[in-house]
C-alpha atoms as a PDB file:
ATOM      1  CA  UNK A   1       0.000   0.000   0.000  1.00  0.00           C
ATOM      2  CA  UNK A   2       2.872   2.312   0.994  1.00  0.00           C
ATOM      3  CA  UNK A   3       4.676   1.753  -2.387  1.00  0.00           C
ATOM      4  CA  UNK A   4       1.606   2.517  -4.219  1.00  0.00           C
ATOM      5  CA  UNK A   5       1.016   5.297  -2.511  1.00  0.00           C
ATOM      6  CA  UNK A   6       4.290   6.635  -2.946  1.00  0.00           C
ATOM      7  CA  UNK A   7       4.260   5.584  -6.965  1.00  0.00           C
ATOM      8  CA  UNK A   8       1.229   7.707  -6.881  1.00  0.00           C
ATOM      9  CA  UNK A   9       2.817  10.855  -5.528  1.00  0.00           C
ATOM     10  CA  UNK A  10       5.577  10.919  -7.751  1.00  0.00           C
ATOM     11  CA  UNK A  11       3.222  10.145 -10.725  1.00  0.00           C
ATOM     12  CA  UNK A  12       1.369  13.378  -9.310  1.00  0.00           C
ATOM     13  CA  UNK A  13       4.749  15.458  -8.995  1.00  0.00           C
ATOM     14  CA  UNK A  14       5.836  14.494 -12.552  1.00  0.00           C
ATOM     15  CA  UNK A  15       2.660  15.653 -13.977  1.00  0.00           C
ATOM     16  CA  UNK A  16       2.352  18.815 -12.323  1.00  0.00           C
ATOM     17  CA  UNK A  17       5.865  19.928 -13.165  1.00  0.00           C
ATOM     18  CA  UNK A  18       5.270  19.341 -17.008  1.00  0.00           C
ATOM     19  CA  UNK A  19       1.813  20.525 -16.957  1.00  0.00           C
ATOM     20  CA  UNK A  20       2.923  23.572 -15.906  1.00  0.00           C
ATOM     21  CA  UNK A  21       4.943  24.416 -18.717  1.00  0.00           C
ATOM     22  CA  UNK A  22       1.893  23.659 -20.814  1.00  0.00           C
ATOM     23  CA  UNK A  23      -0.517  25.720 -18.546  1.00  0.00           C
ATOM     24  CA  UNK A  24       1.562  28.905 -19.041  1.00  0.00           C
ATOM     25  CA  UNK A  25       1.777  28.346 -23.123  1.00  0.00           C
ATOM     26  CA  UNK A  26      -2.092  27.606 -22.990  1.00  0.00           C
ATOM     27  CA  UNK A  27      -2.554  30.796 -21.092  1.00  0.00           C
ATOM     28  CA  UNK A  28      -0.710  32.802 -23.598  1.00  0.00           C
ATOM     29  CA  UNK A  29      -2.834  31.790 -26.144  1.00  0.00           C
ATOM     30  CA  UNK A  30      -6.359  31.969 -24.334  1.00  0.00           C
ATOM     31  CA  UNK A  31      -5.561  35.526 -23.593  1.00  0.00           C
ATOM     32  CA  UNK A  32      -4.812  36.610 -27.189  1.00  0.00           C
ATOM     33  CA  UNK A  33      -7.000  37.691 -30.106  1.00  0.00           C
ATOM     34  CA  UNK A  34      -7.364  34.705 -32.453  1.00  0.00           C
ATOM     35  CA  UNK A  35      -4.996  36.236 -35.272  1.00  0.00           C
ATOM     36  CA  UNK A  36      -1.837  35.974 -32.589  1.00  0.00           C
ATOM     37  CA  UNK A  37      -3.145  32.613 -31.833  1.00  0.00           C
ATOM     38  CA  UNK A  38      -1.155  31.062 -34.573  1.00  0.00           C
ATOM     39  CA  UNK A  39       2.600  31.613 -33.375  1.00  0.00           C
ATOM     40  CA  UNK A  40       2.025  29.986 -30.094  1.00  0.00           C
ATOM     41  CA  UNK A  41       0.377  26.627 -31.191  1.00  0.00           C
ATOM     42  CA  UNK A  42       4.269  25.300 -32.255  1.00  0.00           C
ATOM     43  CA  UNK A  43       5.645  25.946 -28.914  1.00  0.00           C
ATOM     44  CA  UNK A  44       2.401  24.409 -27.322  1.00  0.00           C
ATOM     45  CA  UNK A  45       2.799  21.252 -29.609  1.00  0.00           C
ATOM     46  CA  UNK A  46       6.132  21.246 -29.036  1.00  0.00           C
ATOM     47  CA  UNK A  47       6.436  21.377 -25.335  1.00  0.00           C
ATOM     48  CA  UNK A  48       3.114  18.050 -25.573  1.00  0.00           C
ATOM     49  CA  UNK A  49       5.714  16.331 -27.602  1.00  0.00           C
ATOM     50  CA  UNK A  50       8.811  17.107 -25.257  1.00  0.00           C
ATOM     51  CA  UNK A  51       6.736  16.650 -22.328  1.00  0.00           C
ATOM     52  CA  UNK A  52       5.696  12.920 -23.637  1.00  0.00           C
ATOM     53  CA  UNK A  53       9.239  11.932 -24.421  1.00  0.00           C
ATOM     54  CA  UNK A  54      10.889  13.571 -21.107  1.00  0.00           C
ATOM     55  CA  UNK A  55       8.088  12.130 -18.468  1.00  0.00           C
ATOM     56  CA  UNK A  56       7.769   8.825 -16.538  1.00  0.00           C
ATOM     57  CA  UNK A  57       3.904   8.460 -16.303  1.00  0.00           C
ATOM     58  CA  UNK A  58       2.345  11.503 -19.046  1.00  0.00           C
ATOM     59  CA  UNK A  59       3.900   9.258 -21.406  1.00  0.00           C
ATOM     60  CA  UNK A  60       0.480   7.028 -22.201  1.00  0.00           C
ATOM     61  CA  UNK A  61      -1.454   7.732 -25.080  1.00  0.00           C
ATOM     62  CA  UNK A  62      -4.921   8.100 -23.448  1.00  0.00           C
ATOM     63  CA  UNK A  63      -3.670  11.010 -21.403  1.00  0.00           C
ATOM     64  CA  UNK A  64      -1.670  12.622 -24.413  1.00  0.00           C
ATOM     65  CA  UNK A  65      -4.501  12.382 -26.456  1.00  0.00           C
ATOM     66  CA  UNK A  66      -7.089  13.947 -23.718  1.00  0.00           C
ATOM     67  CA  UNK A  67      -4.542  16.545 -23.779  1.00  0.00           C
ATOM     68  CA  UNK A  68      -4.578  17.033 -27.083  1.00  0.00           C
ATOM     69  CA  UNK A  69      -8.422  16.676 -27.142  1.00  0.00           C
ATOM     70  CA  UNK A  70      -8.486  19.487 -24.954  1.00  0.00           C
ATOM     71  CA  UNK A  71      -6.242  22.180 -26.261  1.00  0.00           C
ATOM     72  CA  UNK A  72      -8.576  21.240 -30.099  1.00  0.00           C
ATOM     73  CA  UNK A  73     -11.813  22.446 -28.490  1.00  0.00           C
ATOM     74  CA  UNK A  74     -10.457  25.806 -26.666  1.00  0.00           C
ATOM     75  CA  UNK A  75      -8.808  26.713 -29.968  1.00  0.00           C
ATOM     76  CA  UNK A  76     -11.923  25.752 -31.752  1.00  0.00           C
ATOM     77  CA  UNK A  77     -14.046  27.559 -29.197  1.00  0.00           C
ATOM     78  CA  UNK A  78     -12.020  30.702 -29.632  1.00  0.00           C
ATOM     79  CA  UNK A  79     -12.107  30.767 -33.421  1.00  0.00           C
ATOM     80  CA  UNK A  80     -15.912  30.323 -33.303  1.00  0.00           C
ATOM     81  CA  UNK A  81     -16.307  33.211 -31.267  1.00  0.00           C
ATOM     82  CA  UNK A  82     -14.119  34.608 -33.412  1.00  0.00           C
ATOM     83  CA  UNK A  83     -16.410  34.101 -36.667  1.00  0.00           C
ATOM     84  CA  UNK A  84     -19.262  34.308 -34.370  1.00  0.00           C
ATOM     85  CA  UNK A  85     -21.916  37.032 -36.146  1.00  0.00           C
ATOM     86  CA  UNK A  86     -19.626  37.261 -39.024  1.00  0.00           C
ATOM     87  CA  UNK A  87     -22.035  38.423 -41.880  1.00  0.00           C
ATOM     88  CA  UNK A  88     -22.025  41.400 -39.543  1.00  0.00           C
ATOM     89  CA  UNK A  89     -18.944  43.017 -40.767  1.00  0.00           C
ATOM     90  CA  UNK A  90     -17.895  44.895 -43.719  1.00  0.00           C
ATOM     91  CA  UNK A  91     -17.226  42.054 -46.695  1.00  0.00           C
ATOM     92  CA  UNK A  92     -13.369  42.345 -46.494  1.00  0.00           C
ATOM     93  CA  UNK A  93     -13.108  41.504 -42.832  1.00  0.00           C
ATOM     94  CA  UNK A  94     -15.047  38.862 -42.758  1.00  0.00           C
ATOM     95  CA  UNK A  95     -12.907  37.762 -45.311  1.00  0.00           C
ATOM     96  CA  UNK A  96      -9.947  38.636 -43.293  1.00  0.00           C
ATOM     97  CA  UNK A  97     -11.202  36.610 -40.352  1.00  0.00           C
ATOM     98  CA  UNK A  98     -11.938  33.561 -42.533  1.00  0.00           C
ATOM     99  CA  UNK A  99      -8.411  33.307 -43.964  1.00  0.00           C
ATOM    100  CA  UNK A 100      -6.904  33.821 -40.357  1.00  0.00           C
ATOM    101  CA  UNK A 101      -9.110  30.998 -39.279  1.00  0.00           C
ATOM    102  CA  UNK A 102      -8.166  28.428 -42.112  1.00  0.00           C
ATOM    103  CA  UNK A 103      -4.347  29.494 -41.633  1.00  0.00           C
ATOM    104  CA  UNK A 104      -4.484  28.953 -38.012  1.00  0.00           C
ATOM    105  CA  UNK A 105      -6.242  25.230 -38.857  1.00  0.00           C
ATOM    106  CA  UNK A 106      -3.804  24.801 -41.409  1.00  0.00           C
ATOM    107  CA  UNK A 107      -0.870  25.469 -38.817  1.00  0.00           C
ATOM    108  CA  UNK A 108      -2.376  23.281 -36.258  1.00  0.00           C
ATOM    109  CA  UNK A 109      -2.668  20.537 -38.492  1.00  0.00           C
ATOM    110  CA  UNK A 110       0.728  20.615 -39.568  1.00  0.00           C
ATOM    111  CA  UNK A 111       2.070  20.501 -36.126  1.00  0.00           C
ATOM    112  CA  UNK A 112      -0.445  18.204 -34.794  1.00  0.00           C
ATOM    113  CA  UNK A 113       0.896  15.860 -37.427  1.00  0.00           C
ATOM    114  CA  UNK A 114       4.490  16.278 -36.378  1.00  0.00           C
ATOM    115  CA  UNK A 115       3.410  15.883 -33.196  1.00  0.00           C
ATOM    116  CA  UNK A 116       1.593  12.571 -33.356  1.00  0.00           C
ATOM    117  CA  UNK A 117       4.495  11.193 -35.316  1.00  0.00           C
ATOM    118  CA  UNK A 118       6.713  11.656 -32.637  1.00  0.00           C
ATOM    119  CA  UNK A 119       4.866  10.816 -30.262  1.00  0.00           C
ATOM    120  CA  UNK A 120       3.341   7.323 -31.685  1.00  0.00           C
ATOM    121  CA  UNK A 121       7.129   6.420 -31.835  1.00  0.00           C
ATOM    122  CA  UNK A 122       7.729   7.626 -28.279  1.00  0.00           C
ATOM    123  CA  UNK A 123       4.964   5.445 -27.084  1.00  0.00           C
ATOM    124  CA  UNK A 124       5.235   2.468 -28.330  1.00  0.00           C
END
């Protein structure tokens, strides 16, 4: 009991310390305008995929994935709002916010896809 207790605390100290580094790029991004969204999303990816390789017990692919999972629907979220009421605005900046939306998806997937190909080799 006392070794799975202990197991258990440093599973908990491990994931807090790398968490944290993702926590403060998350932040960065939830309190920007969508257009200045885009920069951040490599150094987000990039610190998931660091964070996989360098920990002991973040390294499992249900938890990387709910990770994932999770930073997809704020940045969706945020880009809806985003486009939210856009046949509101003049004609060129709705066009404006469409293109920053698809490059922003664009960039993500790109990443995402490095991402997931280190990472499925880190995990197996």
């Amino acid at each position: 009991m006392e070794k799975r207790a202990a197991l258990g605390f440093q599973e908990a100290k491990d994931n807090v310390r790398h968490l944290e580094v993702v926590k403060e790029l998350c932040e960065a991004v939830y309190s920007t305008e969508p257009p200045d969204v885009t920069p951040h999303l490599h150094s987000i990816l990039y610190s998931i995929r660091a964070m996989v390789s360098a920990s002991k017990f973040y390294n499992k692919p249900d938890r990387v994935m709910a990770l994932l999972l999770f930073l997809t629907n704020q940045i969706v979220i945020q880009f809806k709002g985003y486009l939210n009421r856009i046949w509101y605005y003049p004609k060129r900046e709705a066009i404006d916010r469409i293109k920053v939306s698809s490059y922003a998806k664009y960039y993500y997937c790109v990443f995402y896809g490095t991402l997931t190909i280190g990472v499925s080799t880190n995990l197996s």
